[in-house]
Every structure is written in structure tokens, then in C-alpha cells.
Protein backbone atom coordinates (compact mmCIF):
# COMPACT_ATOMS: atom_id res chain seq x y z
CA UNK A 1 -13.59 16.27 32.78
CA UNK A 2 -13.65 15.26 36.33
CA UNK A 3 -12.90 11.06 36.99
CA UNK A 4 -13.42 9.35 40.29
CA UNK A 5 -10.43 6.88 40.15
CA UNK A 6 -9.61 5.26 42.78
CA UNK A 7 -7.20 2.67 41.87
CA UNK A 8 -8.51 2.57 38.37
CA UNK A 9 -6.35 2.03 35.59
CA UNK A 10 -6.33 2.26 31.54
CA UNK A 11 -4.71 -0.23 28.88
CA UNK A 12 -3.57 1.59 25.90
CA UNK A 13 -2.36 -0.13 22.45
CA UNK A 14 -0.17 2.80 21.05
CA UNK A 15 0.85 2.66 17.75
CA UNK A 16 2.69 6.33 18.87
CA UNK A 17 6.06 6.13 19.95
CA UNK A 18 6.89 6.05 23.43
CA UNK A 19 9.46 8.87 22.86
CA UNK A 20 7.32 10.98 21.63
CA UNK A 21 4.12 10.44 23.76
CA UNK A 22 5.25 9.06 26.88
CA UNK A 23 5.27 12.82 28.73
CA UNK A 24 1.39 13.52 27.63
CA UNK A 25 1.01 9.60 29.23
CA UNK A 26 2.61 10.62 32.46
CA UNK A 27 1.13 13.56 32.31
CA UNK A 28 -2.70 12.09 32.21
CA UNK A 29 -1.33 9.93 34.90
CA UNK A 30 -0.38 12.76 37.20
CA UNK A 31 -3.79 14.69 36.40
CA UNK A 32 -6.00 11.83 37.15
CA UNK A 33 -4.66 9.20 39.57
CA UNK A 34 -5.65 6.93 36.29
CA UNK A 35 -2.30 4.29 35.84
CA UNK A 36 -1.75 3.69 32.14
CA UNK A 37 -0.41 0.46 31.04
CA UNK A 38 0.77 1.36 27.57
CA UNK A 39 1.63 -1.31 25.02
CA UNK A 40 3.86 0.10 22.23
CA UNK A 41 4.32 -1.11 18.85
CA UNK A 42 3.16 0.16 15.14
CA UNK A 43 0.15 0.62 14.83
CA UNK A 44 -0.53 -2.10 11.69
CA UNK A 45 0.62 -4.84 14.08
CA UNK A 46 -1.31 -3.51 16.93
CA UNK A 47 -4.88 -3.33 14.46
CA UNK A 48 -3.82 -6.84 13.48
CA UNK A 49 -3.41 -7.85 17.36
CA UNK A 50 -7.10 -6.05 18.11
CA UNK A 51 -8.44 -7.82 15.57
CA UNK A 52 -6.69 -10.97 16.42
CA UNK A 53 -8.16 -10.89 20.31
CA UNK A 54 -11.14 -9.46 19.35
CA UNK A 55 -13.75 -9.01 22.65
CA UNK A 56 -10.59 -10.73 24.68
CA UNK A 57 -8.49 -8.28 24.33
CA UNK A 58 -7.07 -6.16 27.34
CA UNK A 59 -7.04 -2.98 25.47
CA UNK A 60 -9.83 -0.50 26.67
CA UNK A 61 -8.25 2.37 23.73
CA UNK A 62 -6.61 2.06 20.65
CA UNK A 63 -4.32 5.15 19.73
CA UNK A 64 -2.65 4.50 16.21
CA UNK A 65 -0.43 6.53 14.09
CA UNK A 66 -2.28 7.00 11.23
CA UNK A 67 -5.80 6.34 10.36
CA UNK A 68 -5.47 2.98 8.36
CA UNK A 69 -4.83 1.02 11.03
CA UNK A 70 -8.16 2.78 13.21
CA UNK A 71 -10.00 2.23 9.58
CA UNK A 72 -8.99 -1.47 9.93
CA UNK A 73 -9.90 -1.91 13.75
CA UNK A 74 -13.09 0.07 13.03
CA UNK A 75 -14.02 -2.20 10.43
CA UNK A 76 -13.91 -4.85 11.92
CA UNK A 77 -16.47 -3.74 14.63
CA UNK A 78 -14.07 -3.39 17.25
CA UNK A 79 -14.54 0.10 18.11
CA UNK A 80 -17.44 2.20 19.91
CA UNK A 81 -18.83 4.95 19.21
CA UNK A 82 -17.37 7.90 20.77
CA UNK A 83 -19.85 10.51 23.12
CA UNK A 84 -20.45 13.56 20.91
CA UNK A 85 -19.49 15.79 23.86
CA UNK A 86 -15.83 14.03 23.99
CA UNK A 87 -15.22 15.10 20.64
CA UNK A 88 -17.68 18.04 20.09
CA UNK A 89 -14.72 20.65 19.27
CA UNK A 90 -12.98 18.77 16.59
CA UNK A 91 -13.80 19.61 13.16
CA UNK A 92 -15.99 16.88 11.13
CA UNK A 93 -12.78 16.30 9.01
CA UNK A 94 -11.14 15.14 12.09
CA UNK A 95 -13.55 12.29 13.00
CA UNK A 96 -14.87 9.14 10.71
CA UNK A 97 -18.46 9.16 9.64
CA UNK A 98 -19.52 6.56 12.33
CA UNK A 99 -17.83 8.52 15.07
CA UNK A 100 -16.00 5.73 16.65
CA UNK A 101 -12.26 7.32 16.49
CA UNK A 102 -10.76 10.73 16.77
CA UNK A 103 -7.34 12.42 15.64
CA UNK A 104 -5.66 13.40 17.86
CA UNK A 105 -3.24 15.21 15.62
CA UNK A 106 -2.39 15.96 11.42
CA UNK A 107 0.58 15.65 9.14
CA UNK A 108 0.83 16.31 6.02
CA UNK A 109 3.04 14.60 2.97
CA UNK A 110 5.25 17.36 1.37
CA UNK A 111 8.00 17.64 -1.65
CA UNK A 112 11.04 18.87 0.63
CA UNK A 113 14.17 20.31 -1.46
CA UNK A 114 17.45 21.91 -1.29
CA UNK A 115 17.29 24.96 -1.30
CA UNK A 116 20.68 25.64 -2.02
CA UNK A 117 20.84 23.61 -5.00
CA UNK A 118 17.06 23.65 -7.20
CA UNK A 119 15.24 26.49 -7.95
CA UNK A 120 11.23 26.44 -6.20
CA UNK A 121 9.67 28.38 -9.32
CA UNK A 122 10.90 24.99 -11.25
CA UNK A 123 9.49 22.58 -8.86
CA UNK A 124 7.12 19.93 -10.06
CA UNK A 125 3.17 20.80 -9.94
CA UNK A 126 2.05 16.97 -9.16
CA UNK A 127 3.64 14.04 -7.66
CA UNK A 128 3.06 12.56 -11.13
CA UNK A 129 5.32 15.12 -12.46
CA UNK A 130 8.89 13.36 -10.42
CA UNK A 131 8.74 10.64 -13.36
CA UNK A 132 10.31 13.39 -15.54
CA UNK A 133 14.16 13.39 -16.97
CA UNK A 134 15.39 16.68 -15.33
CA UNK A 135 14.35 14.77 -11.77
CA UNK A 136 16.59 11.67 -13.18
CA UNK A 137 18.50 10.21 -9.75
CA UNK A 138 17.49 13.44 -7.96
CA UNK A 139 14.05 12.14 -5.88
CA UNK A 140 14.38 10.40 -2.70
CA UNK A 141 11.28 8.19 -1.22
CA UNK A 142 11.18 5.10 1.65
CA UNK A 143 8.96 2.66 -0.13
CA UNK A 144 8.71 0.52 3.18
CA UNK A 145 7.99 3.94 5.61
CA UNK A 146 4.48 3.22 6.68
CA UNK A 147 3.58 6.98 6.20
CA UNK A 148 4.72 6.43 2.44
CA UNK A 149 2.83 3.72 2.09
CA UNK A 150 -0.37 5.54 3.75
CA UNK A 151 0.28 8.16 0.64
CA UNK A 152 0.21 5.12 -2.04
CA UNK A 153 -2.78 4.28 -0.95
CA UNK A 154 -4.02 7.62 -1.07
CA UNK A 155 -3.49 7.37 -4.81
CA UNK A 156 -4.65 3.96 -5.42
CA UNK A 157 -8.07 4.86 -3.90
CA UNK A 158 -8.06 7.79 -5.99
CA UNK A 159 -6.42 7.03 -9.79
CA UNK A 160 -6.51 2.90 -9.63
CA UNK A 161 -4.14 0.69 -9.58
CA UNK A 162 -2.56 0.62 -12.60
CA UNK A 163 -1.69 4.27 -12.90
CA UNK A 164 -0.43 4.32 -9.29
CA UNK A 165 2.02 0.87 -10.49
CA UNK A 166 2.33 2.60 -13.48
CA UNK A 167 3.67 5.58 -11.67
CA UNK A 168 5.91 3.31 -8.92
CA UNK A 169 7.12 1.87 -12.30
CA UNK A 170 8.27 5.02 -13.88
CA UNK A 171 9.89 6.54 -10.41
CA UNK A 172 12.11 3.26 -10.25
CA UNK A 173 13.10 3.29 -13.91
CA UNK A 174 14.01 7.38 -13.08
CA UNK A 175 16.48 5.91 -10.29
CA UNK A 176 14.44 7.31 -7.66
CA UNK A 177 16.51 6.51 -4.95
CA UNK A 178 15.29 4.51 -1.66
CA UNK A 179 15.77 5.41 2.26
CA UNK A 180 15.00 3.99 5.37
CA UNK A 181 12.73 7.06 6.71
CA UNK A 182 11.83 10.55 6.69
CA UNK A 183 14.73 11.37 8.42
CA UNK A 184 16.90 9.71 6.13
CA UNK A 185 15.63 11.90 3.25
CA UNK A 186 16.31 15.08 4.54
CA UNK A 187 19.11 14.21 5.58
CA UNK A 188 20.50 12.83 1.95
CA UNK A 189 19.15 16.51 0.57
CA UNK A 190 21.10 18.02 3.07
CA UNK A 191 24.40 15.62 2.30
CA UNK A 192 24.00 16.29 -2.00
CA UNK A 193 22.48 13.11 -2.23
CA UNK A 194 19.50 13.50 -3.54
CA UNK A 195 17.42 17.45 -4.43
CA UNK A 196 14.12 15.85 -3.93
CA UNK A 197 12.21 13.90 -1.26
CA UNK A 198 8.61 12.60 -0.37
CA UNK A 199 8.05 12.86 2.95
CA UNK A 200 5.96 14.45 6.14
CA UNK A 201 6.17 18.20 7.22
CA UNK A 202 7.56 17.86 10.31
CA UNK A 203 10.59 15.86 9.89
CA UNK A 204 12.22 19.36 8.48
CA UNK A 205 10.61 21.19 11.40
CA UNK A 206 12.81 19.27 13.42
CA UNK A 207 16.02 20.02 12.03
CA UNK A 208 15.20 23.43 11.71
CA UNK A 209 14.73 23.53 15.89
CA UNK A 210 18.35 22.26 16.07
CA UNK A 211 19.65 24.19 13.10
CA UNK A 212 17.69 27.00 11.65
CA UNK A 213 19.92 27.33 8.54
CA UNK A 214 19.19 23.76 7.52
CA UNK A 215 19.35 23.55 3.62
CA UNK A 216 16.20 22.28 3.02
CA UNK A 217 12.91 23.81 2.36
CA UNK A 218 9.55 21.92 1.63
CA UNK A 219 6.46 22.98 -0.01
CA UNK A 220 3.00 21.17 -1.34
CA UNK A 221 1.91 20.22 -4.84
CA UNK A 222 -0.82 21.73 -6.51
CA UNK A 223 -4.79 21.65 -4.81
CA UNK A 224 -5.80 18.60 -4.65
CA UNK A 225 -2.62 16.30 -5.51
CA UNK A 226 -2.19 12.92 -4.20
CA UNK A 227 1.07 14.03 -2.69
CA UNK A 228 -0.63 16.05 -0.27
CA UNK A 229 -2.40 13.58 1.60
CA UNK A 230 -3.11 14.95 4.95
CA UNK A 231 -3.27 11.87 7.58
CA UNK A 232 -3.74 11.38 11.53
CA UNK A 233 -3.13 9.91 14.35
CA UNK A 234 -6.03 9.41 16.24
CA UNK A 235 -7.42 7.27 18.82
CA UNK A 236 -10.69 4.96 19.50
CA UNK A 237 -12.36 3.00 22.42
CA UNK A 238 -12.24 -0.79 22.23
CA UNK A 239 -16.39 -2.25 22.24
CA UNK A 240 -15.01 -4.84 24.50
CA UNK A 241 -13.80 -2.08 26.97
CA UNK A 242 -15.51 -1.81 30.67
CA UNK A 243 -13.62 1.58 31.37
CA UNK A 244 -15.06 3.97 28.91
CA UNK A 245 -15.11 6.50 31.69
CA UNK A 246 -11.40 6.78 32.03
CA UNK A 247 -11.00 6.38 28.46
CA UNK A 248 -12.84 9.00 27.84
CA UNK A 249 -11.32 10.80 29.95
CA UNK A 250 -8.05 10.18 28.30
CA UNK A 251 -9.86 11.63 25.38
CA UNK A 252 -10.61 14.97 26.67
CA UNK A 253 -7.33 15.47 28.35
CA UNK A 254 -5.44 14.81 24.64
CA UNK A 255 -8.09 16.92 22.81
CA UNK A 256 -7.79 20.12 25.51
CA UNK A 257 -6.18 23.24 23.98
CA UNK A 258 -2.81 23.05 26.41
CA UNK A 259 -2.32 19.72 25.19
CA UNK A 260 -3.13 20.49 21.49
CA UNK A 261 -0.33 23.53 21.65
CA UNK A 262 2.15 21.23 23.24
CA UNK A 263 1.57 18.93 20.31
CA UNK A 264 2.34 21.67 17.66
CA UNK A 265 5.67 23.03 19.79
CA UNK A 266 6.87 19.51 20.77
CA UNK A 267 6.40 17.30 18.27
CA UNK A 268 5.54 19.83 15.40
CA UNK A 269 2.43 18.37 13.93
CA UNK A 270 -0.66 19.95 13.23
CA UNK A 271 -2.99 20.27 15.93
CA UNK A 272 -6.45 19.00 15.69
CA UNK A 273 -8.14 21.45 17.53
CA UNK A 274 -9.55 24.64 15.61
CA UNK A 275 -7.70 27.36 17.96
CA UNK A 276 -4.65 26.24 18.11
CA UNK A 277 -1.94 27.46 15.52
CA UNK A 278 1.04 25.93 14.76
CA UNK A 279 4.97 26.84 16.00
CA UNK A 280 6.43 27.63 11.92
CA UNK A 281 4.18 29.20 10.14
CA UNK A 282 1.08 30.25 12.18
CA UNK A 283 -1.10 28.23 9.33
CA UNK A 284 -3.85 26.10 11.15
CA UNK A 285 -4.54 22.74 9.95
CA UNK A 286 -8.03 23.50 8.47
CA UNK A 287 -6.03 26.14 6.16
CA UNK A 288 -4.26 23.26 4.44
CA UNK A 289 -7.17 20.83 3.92
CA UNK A 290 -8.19 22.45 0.15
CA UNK A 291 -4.83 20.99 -0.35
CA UNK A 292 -4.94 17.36 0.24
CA UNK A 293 -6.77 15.07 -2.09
CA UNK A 294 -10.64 13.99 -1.24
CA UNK A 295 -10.31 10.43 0.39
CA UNK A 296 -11.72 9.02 3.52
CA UNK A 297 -9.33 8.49 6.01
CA UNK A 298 -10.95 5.15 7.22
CA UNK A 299 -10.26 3.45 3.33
CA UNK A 300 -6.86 3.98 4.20
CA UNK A 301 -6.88 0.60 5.95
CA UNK A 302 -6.70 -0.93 2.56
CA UNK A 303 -2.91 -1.79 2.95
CA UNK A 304 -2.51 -5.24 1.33
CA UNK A 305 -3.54 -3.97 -1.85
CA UNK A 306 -0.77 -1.31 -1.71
CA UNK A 307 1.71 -3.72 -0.42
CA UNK A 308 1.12 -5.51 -3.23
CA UNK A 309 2.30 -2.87 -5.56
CA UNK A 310 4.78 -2.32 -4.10
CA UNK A 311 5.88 -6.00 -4.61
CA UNK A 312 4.91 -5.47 -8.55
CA UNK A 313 7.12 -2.81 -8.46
CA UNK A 314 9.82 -4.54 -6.73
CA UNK A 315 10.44 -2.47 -4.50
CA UNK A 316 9.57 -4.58 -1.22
């Protein structure tokens, strides 16, 4: 996609880290002539900011980290629909019904393990299955990690409520033991913390670029399983927004193959875009989606429910 920008700029709300995405930013920056001004933050308190300005807010495009917060902003009418030929090579699966927001790219939640220490034929089927004795002090989860909480949710929409507080109940009573993050996890299975942990794919892909021997392996539950929620990142265009050409724009240039592949190398996620494969195991996204559990992405913006939960639980 071709822009005529001359002097034209684009205001981004990025619920993406700045680490991770600011070389894609500069870039689009370099590409186009387009200057981004890129407001960083999460991406619940940047939904709740949207919604808070509503049509007065500076942002011409929303990208978030996972799709709750887009399902939120969406929701509340704050996003327009996207031009079918901006998204037209991303799968269905990829894109909400109403075809106002995009991912951008996948992750997936995962049981990682030690694999010095626990045997992977005797690994638990279900997520449901981590309440048992033998797994007694052994699991690992970040109750307040956003992408944990994105998972809860998961299986509130899908088994209610009161199994899912049923299920917090019976972790905490197990001594499932509580981290700050992702990273933190893997790196208690490493340390002989913990032999279990809840958390995304490519944390471990990480450690493994630095250290291929890490002692940790991962895998996924059975078909189907609430702990193999597959979420997004993914971006939208703000209603209010009188630069849909440069956003669009933006759009394209994330979505193009290059920029798909340096997605999978660089930051290890899945890439959205059907011909891209990714860096560990060759396995495309669309390989793993009879995996994850059937829930639309955009109900994921039902947080407050979850957060309350996770107060039941007391574990907030």
C-alpha cells in the first residue's frame, strides 16, 4: 500500500510493549514518512482510557495485547469497521465477526515442565486435572498476569462460574504456588521450585534462544481444554479517527509476510498470516486451533467478572 504523507502523522494507543514493538514502529516510520506518536501502557487501561474519551480521543488506532481489551473498545462502539482488502489474507479466526479489529499476532497458554524432573507420559490431560495430590505444591500460576487472567475467563465463559471458583478454590487449597509473570514460572521450574506452570508458549522460546539446553519443556492439554486458549494481539481503528488512510496503512505494513516472519523469529509468537511458519517447530498457527477451546475472542472483555473470582478466591 502506497500513502501520500506529507507531514502526516498517526496516534497509536499500544497496549504492546515498547521493547518489543518499537523496531516494527520505526520501521513503518522509515517506510512511509508517516510519524507515529505511540502512547504505551496495558492495554486494559488503555480500553478504559478509549472508552473514557470516547469521540475526543487523539487515538486514530488502538493496538492491544490481547483481544479483551479490543472486545471492550469494540463494544462500546468505538471502533470502525476495517476495509475487507486490509485484512483480506487473515484467516476468519483472526478477525471478530463485525470486522472492526485484526490480530496482528497468536499465543497460546501451555503446561510448561521440567523435563529433568516429571515424566510427559504422566502429565495431566486437562487443566482441571492440576487440582490432584501427586501435583500437591508442584504447579506454578500468576493469578494477577493479565494473560492468566485472559485464560480464566476463557473458562468462565465456557464451564460457569462456579466450577471455574470451584477450580481456583481447589488449586489454592493444592498450594499452587503464585508468581509475578511468565517469566517468573519458568524460571522457578528451572530453579526446583516448582515442576509445573501455566503460562504462554513463547516465554520458553525465549530461554531456549539464550540457552538451548534449558530444562524446561511445554506441551498442550487435551483438544479442546480451557488451558489452551489461543489469544491475540490485534489492532483496530478508532470511529472518531480522520486518518484512516495512514492507519490503514499501518495495517497492511504489520499484516505483510516480512513483517509476519519477523514476528515469529523476534518475538516468537505465532504469526497471523497463513504462510508464514514459525522459528521452533515449523507448526503454523491454524495447526493448533483444534486445540484451543471454542470461545469468541471479543467475550474476552468480560474481565470484572473474572476479577471477581479471583477476589473469591483470594487470590487478588
Amino acid at each position: 500500500m502506497i500513502v501520500d504523507v506529507q507531514s502526516q502523522s498517526l496516534t497509536v494507543y499500544s497496549g504492546r510493549s515498547k521493547a518489543l514493538v518499537e523496531p516494527l514502529i520505526e520501521e513503518f516510520e522509515q517506510e512511509t514518512g508517516i510519524r507515529m506518536n505511540v502512547r504505551y501502557g496495558s492495554s486494559t487501561q488503555l480500553a478504559v482510557a478509549l472508552m473514557e474519551e470516547g469521540r475526543r480521543t487523539p487515538a486514530d488506532v488502538f493496538w492491544a495485547q490481547d483481544a479483551g481489551a479490543l472486545g471492550a473498545v469494540h463494544q462500546a462502539g468505538l471502533l470502525q469497521p476495517l476495509p475487507p482488502s486490509s485484512v483480506a489474507d487473515i484467516p476468519s479466526e483472526y478477525r471478530n465477526a463485525a470486522g472492526t479489529w485484526v490480530a496482528t499476532s497468536g499465543r497460546a497458554r501451555v503446561l510448561a515442565y521440567s523435563s529433568h524432573r516429571v515424566d510427559k507420559e504422566r502429565l495431566p490431560e486437562s487443566v482441571y486435572d492440576l487440582v490432584q495430590p501427586e501435583w500437591a505444591g508442584r504447579v506454578g500460576w500468576a493469578p494477577a498476569n493479565g494473560s492468566f487472567q485472559s485464560f480464566l475467563t476463557s473458562m468462565r465463559l465456557l464451564d460457569g462460574n462456579e466450577k471455574t471458583l470451584e477450580w481456583l478454590e481447589n488449586m489454592k487449597n493444592n498450594n499452587a504456588r503464585s508468581y509475578i509473570n511468565n517469566s517468573a514460572l519458568l524460571q522457578a521450574i528451572s530453579a526446583g521450585e516448582i515442576d509445573l506452570a501455566l503460562t504462554n508458549h513463547y516465554y520458553l522460546y525465549r530461554f531456549k534462544e539464550n540457552n538451548p539446553d534449558y530444562p524446561v519443556a511445554q506441551i498442550f492439554f487435551k483438544a479442546g481444554d480451557p488451558g489452551n486458549l489461543i489469544n491475540v494481539a490485534g489492532l483496530g481503528i478508532l470511529a472518531s479517527s480522520q486518518k484512516t488512510t495512514e492507519a490503514e496503512a499501518f495495517i497492511h505494513f504489520l499484516l505483510k509476510p516480512e513483517n509476519q516472519q519477523w514476528v515469529a523469529d523476534e518475538i516468537f509468537e505465532y504469526p497471523v498470516h497463513p504462510d508464514i511458519r514459525t522459528w521452533s517447530s515449523g507448526r503454523e498457527l491454524e495447526h493448533i486451533q483444534d486445540l484451543a477451546p471454542s470461545v469468541d475472542l471479543d467475550d474476552l472483555s468480560s474481565l470484572e467478572q473474572t476479577l471477581t473470582l479471583l477476589r473469591r478466591a483470594g487470590l487478588l
